[in-house]
Structures are given as structure tokens and as C-alpha cells.
PDB file of N, CA and C in Angstrom:
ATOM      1  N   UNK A   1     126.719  48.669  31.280  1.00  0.00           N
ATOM      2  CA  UNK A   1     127.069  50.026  31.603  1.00  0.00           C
ATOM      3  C   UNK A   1     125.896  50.937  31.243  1.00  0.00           C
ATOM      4  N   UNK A   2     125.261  52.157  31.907  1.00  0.00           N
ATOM      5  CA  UNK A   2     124.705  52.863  31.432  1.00  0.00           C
ATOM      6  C   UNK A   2     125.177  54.245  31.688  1.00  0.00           C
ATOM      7  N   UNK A   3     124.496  54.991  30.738  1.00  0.00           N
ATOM      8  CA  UNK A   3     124.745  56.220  30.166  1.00  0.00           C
ATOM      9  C   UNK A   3     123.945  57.534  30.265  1.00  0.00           C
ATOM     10  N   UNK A   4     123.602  58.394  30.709  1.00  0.00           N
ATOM     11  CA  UNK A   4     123.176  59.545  30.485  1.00  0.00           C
ATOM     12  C   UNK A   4     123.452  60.566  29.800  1.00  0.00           C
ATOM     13  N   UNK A   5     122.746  60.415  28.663  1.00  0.00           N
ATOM     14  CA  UNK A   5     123.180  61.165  27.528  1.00  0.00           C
ATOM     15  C   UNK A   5     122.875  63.014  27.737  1.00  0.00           C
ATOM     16  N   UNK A   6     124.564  63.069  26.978  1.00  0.00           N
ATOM     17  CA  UNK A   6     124.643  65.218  27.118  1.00  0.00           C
ATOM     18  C   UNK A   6     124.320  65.901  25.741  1.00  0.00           C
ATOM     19  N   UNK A   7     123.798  64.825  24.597  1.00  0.00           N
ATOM     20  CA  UNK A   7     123.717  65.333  23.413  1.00  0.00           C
ATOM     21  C   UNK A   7     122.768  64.253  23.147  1.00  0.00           C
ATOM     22  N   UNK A   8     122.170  64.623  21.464  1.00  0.00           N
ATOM     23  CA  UNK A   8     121.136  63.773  21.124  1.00  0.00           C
ATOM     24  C   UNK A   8     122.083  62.390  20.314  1.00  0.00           C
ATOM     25  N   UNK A   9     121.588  60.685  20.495  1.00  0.00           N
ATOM     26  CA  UNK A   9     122.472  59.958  19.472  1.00  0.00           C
ATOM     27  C   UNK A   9     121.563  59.182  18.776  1.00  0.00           C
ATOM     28  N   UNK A  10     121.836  59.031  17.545  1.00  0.00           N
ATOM     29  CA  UNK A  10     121.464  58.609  16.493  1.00  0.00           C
ATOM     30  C   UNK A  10     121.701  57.202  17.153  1.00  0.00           C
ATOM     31  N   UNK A  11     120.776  56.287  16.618  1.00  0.00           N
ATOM     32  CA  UNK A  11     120.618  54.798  16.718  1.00  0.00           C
ATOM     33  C   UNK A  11     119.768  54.175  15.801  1.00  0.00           C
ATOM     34  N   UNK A  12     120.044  52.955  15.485  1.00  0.00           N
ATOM     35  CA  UNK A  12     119.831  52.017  14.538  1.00  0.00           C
ATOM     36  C   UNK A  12     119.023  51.121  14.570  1.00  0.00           C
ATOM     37  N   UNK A  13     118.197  50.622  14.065  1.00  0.00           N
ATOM     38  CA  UNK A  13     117.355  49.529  14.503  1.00  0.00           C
ATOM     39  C   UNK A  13     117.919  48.070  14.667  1.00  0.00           C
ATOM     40  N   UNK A  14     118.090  47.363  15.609  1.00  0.00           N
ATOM     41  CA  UNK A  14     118.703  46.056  15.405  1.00  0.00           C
ATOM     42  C   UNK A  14     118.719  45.206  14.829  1.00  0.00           C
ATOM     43  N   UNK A  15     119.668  44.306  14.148  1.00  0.00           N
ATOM     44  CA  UNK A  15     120.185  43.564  13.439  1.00  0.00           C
ATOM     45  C   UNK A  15     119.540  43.202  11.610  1.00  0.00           C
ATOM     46  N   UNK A  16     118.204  43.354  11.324  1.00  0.00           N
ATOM     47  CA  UNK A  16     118.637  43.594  10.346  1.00  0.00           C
ATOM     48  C   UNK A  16     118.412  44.635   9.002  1.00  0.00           C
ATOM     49  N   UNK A  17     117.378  45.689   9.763  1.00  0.00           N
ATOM     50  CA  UNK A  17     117.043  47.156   9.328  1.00  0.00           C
ATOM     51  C   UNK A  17     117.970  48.053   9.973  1.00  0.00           C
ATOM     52  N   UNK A  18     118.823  47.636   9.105  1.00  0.00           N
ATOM     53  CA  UNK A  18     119.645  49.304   9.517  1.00  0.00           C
ATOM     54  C   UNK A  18     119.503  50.522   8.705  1.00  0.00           C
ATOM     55  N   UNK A  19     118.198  50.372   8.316  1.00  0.00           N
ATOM     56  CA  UNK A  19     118.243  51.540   7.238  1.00  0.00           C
ATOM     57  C   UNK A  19     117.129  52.771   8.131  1.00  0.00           C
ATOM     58  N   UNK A  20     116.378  52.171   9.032  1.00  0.00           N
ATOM     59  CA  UNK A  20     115.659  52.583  10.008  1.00  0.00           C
ATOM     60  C   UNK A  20     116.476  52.863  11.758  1.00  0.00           C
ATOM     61  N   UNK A  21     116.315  54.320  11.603  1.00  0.00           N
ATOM     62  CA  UNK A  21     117.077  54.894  12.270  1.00  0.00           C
ATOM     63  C   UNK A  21     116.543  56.063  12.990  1.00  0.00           C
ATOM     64  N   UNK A  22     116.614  56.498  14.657  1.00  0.00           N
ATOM     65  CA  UNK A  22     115.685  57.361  15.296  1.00  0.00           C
ATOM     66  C   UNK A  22     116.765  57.687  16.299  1.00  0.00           C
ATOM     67  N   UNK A  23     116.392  58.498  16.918  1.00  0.00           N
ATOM     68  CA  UNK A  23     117.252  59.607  17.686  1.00  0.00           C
ATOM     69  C   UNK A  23     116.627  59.845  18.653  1.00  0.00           C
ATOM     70  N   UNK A  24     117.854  59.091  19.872  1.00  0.00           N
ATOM     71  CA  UNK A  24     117.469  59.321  21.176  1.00  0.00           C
ATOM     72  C   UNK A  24     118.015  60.778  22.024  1.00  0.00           C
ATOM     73  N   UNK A  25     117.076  61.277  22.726  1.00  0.00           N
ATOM     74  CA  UNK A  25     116.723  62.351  23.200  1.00  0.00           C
ATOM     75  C   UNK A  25     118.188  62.869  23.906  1.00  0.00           C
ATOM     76  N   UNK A  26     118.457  64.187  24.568  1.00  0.00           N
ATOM     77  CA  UNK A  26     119.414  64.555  25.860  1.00  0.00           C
ATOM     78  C   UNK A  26     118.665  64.096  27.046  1.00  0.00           C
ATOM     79  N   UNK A  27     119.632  63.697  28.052  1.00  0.00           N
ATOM     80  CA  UNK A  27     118.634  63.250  29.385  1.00  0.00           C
ATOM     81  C   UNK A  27     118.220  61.915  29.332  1.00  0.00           C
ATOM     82  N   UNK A  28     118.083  61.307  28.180  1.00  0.00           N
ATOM     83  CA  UNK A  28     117.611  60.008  28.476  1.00  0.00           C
ATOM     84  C   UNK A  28     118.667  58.891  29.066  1.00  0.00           C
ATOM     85  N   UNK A  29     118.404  58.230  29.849  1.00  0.00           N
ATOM     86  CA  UNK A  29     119.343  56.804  30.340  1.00  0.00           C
ATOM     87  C   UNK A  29     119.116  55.557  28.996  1.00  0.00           C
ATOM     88  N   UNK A  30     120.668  55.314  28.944  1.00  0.00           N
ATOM     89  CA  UNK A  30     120.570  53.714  27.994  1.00  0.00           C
ATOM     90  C   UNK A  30     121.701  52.893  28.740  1.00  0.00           C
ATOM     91  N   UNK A  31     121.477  51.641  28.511  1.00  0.00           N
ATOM     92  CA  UNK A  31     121.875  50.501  28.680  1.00  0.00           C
ATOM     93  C   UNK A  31     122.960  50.213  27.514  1.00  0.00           C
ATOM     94  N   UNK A  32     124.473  49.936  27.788  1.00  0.00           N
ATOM     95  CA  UNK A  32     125.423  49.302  26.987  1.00  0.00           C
ATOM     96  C   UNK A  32     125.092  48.030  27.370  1.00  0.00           C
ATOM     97  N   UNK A  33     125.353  47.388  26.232  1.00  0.00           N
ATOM     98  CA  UNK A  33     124.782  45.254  26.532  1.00  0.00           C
ATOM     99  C   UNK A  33     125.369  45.038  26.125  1.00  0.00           C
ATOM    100  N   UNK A  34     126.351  45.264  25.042  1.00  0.00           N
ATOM    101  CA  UNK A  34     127.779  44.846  24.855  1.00  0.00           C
ATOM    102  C   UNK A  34     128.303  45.401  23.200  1.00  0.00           C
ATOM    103  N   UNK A  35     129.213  44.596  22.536  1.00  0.00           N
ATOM    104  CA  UNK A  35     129.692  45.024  21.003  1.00  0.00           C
ATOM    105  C   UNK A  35     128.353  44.452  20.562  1.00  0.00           C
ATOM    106  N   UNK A  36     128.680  45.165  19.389  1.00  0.00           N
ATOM    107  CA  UNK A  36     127.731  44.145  17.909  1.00  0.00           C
ATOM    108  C   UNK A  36     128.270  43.416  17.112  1.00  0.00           C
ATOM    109  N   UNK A  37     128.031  42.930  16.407  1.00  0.00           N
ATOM    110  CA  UNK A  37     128.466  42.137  15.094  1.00  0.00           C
ATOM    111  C   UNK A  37     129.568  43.179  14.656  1.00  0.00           C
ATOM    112  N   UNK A  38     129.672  44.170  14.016  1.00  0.00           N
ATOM    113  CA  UNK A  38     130.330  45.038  13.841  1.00  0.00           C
ATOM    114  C   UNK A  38     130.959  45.763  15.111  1.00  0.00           C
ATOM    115  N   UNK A  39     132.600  45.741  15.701  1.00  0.00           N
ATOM    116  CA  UNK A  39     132.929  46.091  16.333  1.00  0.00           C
ATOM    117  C   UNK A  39     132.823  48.054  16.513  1.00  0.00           C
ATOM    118  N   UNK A  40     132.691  48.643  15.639  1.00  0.00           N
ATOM    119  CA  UNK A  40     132.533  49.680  15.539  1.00  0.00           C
ATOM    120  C   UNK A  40     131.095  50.408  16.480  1.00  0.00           C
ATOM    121  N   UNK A  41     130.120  49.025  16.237  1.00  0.00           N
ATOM    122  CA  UNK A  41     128.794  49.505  16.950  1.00  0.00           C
ATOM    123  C   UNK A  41     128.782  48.739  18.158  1.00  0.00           C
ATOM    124  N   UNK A  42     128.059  49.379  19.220  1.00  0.00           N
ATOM    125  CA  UNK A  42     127.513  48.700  20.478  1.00  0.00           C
ATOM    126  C   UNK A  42     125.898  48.233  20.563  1.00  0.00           C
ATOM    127  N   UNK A  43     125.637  47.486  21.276  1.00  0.00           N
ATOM    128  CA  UNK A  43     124.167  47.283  21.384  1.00  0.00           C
ATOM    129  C   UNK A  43     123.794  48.131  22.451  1.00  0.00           C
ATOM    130  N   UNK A  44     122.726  48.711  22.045  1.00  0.00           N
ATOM    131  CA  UNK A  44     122.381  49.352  23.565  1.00  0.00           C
ATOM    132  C   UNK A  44     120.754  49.410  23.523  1.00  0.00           C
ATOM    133  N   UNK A  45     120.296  49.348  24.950  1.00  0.00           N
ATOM    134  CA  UNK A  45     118.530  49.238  25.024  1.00  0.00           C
ATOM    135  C   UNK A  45     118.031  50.530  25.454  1.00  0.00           C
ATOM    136  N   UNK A  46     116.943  51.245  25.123  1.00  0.00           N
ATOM    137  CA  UNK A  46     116.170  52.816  25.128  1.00  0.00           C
ATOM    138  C   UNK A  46     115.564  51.941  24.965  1.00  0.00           C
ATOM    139  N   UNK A  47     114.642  51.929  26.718  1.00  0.00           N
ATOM    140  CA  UNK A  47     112.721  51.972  26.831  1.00  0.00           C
ATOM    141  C   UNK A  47     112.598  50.118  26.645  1.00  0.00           C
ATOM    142  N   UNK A  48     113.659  49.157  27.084  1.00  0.00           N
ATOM    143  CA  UNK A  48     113.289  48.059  26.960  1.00  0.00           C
ATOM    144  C   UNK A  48     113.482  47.440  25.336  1.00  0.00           C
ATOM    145  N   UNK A  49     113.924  48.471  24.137  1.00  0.00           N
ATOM    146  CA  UNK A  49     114.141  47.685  22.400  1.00  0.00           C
ATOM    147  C   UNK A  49     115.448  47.945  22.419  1.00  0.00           C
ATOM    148  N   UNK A  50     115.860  47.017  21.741  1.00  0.00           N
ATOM    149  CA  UNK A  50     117.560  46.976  21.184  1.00  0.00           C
ATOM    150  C   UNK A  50     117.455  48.015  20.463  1.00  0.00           C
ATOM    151  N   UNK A  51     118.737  48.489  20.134  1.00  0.00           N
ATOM    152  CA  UNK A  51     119.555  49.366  18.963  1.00  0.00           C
ATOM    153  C   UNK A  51     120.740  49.240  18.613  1.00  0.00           C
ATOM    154  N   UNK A  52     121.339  49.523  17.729  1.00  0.00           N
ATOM    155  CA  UNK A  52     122.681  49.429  17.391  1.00  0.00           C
ATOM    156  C   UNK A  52     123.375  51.141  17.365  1.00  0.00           C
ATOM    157  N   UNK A  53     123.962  51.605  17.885  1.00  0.00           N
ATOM    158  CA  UNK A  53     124.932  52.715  17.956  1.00  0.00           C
ATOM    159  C   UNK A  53     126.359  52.640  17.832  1.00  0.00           C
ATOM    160  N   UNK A  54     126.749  53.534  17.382  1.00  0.00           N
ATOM    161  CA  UNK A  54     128.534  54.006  17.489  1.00  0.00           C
ATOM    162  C   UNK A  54     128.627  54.041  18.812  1.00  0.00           C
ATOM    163  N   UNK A  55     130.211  52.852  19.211  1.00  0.00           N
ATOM    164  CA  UNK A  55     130.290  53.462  20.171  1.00  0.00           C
ATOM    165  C   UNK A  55     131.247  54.445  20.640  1.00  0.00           C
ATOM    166  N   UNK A  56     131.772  54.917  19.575  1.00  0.00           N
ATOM    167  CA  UNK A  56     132.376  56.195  20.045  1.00  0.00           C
ATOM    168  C   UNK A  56     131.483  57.474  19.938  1.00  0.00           C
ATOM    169  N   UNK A  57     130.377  57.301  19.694  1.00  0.00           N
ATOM    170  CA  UNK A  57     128.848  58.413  19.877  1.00  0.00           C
ATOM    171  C   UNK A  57     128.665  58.077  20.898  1.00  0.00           C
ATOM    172  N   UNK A  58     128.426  56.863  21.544  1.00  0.00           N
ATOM    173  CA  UNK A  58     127.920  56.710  22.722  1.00  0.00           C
ATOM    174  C   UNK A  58     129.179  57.641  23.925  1.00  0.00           C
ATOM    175  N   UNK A  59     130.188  56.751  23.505  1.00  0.00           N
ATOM    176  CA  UNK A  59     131.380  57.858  24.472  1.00  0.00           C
ATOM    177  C   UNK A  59     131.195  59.310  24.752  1.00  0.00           C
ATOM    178  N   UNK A  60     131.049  60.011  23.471  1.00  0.00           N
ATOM    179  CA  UNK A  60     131.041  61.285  23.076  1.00  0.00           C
ATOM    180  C   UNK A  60     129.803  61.828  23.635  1.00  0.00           C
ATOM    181  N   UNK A  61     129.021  61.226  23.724  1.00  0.00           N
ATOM    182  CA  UNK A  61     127.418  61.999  23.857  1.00  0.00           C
ATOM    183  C   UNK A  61     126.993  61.990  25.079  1.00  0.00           C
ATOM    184  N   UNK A  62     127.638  60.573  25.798  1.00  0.00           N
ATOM    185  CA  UNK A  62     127.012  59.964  27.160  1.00  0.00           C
ATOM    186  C   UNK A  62     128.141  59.942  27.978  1.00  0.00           C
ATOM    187  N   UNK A  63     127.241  60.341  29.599  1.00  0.00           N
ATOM    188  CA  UNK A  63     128.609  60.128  30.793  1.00  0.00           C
ATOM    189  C   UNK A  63     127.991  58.432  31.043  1.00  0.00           C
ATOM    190  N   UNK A  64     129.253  57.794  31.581  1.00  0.00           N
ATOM    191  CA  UNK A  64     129.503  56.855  32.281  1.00  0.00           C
ATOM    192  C   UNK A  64     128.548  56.894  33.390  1.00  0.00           C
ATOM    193  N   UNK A  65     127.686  56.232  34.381  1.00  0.00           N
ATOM    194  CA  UNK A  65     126.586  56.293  35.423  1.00  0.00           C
ATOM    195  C   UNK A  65     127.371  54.898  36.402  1.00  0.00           C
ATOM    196  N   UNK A  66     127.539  54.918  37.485  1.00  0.00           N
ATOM    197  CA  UNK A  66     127.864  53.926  38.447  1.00  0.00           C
ATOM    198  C   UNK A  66     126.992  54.058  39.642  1.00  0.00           C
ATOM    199  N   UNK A  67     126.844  52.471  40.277  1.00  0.00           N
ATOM    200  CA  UNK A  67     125.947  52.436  40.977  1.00  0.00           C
ATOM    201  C   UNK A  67     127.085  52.798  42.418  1.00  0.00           C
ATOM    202  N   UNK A  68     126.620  52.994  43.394  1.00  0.00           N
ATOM    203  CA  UNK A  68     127.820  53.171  44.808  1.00  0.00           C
ATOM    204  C   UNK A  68     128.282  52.529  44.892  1.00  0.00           C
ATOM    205  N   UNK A  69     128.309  51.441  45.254  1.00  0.00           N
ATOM    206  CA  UNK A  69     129.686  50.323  45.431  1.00  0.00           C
ATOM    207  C   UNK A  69     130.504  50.387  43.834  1.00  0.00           C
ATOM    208  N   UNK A  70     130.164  50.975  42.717  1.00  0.00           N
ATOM    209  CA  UNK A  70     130.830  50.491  41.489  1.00  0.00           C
ATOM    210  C   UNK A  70     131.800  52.144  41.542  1.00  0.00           C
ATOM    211  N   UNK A  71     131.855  53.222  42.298  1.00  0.00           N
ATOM    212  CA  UNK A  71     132.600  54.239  41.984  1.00  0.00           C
ATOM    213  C   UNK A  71     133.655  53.888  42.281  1.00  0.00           C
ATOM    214  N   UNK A  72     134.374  53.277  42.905  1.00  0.00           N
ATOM    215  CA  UNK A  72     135.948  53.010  43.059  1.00  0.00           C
ATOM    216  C   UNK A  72     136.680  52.510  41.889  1.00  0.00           C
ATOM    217  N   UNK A  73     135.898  51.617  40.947  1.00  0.00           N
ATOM    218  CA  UNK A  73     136.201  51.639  39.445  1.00  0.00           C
ATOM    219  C   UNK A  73     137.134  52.453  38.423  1.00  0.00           C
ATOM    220  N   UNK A  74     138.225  52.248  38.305  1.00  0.00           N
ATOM    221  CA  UNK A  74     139.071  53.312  37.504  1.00  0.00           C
ATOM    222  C   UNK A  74     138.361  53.752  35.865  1.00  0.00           C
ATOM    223  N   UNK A  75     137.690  54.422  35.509  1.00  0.00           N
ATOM    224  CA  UNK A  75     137.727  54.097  34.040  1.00  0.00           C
ATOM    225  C   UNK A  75     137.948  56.158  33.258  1.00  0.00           C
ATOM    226  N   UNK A  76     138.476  55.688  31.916  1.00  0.00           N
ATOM    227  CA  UNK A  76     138.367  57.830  31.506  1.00  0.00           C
ATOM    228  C   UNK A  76     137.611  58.036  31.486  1.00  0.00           C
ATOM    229  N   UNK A  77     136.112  57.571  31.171  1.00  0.00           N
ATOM    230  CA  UNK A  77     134.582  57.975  31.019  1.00  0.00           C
ATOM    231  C   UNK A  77     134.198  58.680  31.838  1.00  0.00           C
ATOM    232  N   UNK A  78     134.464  58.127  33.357  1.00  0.00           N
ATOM    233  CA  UNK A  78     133.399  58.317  34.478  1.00  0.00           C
ATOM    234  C   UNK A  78     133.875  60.063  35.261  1.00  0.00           C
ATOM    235  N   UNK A  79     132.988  61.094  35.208  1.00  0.00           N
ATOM    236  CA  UNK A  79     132.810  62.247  35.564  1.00  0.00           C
ATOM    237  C   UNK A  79     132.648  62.276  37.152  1.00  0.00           C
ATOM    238  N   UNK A  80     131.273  61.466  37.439  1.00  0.00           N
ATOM    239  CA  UNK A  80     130.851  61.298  38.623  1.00  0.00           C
ATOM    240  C   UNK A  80     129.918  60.158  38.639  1.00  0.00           C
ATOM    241  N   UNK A  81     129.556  59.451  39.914  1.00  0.00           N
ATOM    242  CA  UNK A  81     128.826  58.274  40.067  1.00  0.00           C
ATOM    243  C   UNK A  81     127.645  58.830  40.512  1.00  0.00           C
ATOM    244  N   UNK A  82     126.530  57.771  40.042  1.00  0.00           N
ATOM    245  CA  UNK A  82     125.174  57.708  40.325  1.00  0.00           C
ATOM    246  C   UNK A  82     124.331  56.528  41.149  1.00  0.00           C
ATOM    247  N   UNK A  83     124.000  57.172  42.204  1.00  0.00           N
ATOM    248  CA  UNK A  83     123.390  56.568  43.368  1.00  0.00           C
ATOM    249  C   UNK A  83     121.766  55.733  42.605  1.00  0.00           C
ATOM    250  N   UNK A  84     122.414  54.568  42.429  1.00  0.00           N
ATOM    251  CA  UNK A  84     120.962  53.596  42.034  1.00  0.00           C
ATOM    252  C   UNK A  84     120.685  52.785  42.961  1.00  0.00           C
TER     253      UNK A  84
END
């Protein structure tokens, strides 16, 4: 799934510095790749590197993005679809 973020989200470095932590921009596109180890976080990729995020930050911060054939898709996220 990807995302276009409406606020800035905090993200984590993957798996085992989580103490190193950077903040992705408004406007930027990320990649959901799935849960983490911790169900609370998602994996998601900014610029080709893993991260670990909330994914209820990710919800909160980011719209839902669909490619055209994927808008018929029911989901609460999705605002509007995006022509990729």
C-alpha cells in the first residue's frame, strides 16, 4: 500500500536501532510492506531504506494512494485514487 503523507511521521530505523529515529517530510510517498515484529508498528520504505512506524501514524498522517484498476476497492482510508 502506499501513502501520501498530510503531516510529518516520525520513523524508526529498522530492526535493531530503534533508538535512531528521523522524520519523514509532508508530500512525501511511502511504501506499507507489511506488520513488524511488533504488531503496533508497520514496515514501511522512504527513498528505497526500511523503517519501522506506527501504524496508526501512518493512518493518521497518510491518505491511502490506488493505482486505477485498484479504486473499486472498498477500504475507510481511501479519500481518492491515484493514477500510477
Amino acid at each position: 500500500m502506499r501513502y501520501r503523507l498530510n503531516a510529518p511521521l516520525m520513523v524508526l530505523a529498522y530492526r535493531d536501532n530503534h533508538e535512531a529515529a528521523t522524520t519523514v517530510p509532508v508530500g512525501e510517498t511511502i511504501d506499507v510492506l507489511g506488520p513488524d515484529h511488533d504488531d503496533r508498528f508497520s514496515v514501511v520504505r522512504v527513498h528505497n531504506e526500511k523503517f519501522s512506524a506506527f501504524e496508526s501514524d501512518v493512518r493518521e498522517r497518510g491518505m491511502m494512494l490506488f493505482r486505477k484498476e485498484d479504486q473499486t476497492r472498498d477500504t475507510p482510508f481511501t479519500t481518492r485514487g491515484a493514477g500510477e
